[in-house]
N, C-alpha and C. Protein backbone atom coordinates (compact mmCIF):
# COMPACT_ATOMS: atom_id res chain seq x y z
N UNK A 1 5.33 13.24 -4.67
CA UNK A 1 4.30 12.38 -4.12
C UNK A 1 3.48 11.83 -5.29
N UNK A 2 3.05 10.65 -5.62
CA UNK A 2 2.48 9.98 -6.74
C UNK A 2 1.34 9.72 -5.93
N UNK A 3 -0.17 9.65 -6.96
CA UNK A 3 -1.31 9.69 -6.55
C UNK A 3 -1.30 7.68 -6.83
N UNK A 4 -2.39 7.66 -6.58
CA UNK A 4 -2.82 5.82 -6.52
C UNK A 4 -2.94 5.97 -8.21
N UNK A 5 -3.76 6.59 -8.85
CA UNK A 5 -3.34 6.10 -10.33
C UNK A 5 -1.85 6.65 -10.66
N UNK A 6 -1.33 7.11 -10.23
CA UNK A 6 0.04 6.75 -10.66
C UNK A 6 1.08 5.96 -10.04
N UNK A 7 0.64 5.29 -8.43
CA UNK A 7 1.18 4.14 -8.44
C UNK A 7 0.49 2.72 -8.93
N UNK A 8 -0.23 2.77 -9.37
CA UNK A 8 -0.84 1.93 -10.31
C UNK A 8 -0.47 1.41 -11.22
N UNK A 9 -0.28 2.85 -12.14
CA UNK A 9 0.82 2.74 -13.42
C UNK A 9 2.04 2.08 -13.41
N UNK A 10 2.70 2.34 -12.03
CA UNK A 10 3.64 1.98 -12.31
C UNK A 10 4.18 0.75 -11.47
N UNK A 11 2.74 0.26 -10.90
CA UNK A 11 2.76 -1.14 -10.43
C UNK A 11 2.37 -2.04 -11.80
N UNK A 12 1.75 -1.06 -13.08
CA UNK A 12 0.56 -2.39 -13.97
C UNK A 12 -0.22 -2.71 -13.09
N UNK A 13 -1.40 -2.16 -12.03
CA UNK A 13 -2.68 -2.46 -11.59
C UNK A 13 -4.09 -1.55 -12.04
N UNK A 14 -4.66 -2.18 -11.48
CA UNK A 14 -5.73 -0.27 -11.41
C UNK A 14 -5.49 0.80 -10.22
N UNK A 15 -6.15 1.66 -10.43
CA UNK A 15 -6.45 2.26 -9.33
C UNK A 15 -7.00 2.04 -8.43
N UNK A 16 -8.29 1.03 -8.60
CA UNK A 16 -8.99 0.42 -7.40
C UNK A 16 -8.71 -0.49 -6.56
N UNK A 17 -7.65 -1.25 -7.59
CA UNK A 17 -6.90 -2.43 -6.95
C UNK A 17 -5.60 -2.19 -6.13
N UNK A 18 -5.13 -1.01 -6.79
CA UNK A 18 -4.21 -0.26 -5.67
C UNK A 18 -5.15 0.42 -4.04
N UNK A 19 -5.83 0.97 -4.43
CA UNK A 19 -7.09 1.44 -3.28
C UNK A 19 -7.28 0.14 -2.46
N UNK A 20 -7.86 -0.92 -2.80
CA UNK A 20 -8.17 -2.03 -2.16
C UNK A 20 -6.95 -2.90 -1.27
N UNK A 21 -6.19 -2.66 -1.94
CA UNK A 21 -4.50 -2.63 -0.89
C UNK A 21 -4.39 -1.95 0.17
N UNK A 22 -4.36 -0.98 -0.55
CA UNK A 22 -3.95 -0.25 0.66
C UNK A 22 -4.99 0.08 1.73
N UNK A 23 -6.09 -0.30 1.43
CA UNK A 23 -7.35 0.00 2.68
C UNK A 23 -7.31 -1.32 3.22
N UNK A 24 -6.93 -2.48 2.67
CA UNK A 24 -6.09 -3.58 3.57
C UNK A 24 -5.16 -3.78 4.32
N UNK A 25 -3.99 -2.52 3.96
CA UNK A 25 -3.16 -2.96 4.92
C UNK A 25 -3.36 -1.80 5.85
N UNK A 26 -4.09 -1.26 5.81
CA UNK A 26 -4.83 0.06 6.74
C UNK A 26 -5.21 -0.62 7.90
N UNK A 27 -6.39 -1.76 7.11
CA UNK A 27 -6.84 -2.61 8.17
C UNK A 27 -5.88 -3.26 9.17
N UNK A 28 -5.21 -3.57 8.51
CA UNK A 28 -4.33 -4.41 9.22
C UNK A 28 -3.14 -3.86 9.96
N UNK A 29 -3.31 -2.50 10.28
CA UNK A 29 -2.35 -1.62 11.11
C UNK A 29 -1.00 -1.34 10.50
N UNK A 30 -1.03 -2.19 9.11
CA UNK A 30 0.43 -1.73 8.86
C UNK A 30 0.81 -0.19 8.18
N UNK A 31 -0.35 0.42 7.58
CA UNK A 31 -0.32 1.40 7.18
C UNK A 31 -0.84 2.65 7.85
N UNK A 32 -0.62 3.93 7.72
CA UNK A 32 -1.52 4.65 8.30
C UNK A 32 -1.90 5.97 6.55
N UNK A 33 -2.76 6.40 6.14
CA UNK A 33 -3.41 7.05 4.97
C UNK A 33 -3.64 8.06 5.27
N UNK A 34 -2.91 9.38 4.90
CA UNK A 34 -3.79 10.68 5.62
C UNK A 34 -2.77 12.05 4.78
N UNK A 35 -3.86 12.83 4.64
CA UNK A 35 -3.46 13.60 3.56
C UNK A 35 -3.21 13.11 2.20
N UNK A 36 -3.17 12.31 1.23
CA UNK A 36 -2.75 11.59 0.85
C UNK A 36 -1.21 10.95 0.70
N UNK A 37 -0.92 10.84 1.78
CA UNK A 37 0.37 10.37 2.37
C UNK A 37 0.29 8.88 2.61
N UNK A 38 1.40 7.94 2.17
CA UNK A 38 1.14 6.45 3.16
C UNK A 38 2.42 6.53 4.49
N UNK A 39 1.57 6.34 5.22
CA UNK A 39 2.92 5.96 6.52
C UNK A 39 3.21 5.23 6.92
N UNK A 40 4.12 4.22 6.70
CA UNK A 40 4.46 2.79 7.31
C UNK A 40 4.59 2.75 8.21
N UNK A 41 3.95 1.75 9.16
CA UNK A 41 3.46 1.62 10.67
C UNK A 41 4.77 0.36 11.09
N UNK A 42 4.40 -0.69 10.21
CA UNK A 42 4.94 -1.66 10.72
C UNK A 42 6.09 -2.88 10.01
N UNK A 43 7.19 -1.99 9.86
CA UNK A 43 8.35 -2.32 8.53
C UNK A 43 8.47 -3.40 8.55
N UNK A 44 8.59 -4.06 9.77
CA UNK A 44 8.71 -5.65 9.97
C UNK A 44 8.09 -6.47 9.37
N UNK A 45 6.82 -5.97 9.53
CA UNK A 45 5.30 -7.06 9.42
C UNK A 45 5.18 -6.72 7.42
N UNK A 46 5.52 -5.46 7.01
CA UNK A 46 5.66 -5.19 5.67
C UNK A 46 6.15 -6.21 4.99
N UNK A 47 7.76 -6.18 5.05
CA UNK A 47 8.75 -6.68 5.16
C UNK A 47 8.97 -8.10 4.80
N UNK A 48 8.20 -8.76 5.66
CA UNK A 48 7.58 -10.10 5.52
C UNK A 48 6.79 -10.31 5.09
N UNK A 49 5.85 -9.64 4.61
CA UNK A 49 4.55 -10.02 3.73
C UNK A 49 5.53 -9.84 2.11
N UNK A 50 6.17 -8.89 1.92
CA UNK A 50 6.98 -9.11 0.80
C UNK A 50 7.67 -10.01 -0.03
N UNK A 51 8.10 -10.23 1.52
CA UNK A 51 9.28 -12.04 1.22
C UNK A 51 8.61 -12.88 0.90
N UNK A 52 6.94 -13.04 1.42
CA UNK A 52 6.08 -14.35 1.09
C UNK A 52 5.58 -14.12 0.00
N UNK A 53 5.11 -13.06 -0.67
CA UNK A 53 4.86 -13.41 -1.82
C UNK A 53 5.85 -13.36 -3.21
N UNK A 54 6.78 -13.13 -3.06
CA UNK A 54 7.59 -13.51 -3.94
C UNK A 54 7.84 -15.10 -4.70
């Protein structure tokens, strides 16, 4: 399990800016955060946010 500064690292972001992601896509139901676990809610809706920013 990798903590947010170490997916950070190995995005090249910060830590906060990884944090600020992911409490966005929290918002946005695609994620769920707990324990420090991420749980993908919604692969589809992921999925496609991927493809668009490419």
């Amino acid at each position: 399990m990798a903590s947010q500064e170490e997916l950070a690292l190995f995005v090249g972001a910060t830590r906060e800016s990884v944090n600020q992601q992911l409490q966005g896509l929290k918002q946005d139901g695609l994620v769920e955060l707990s324990g420090g676990r991420i749980h993908l809610l919604e692969h589809r809706r992921l999925a496609r946010l991927i493809s668009s920013a490419d």
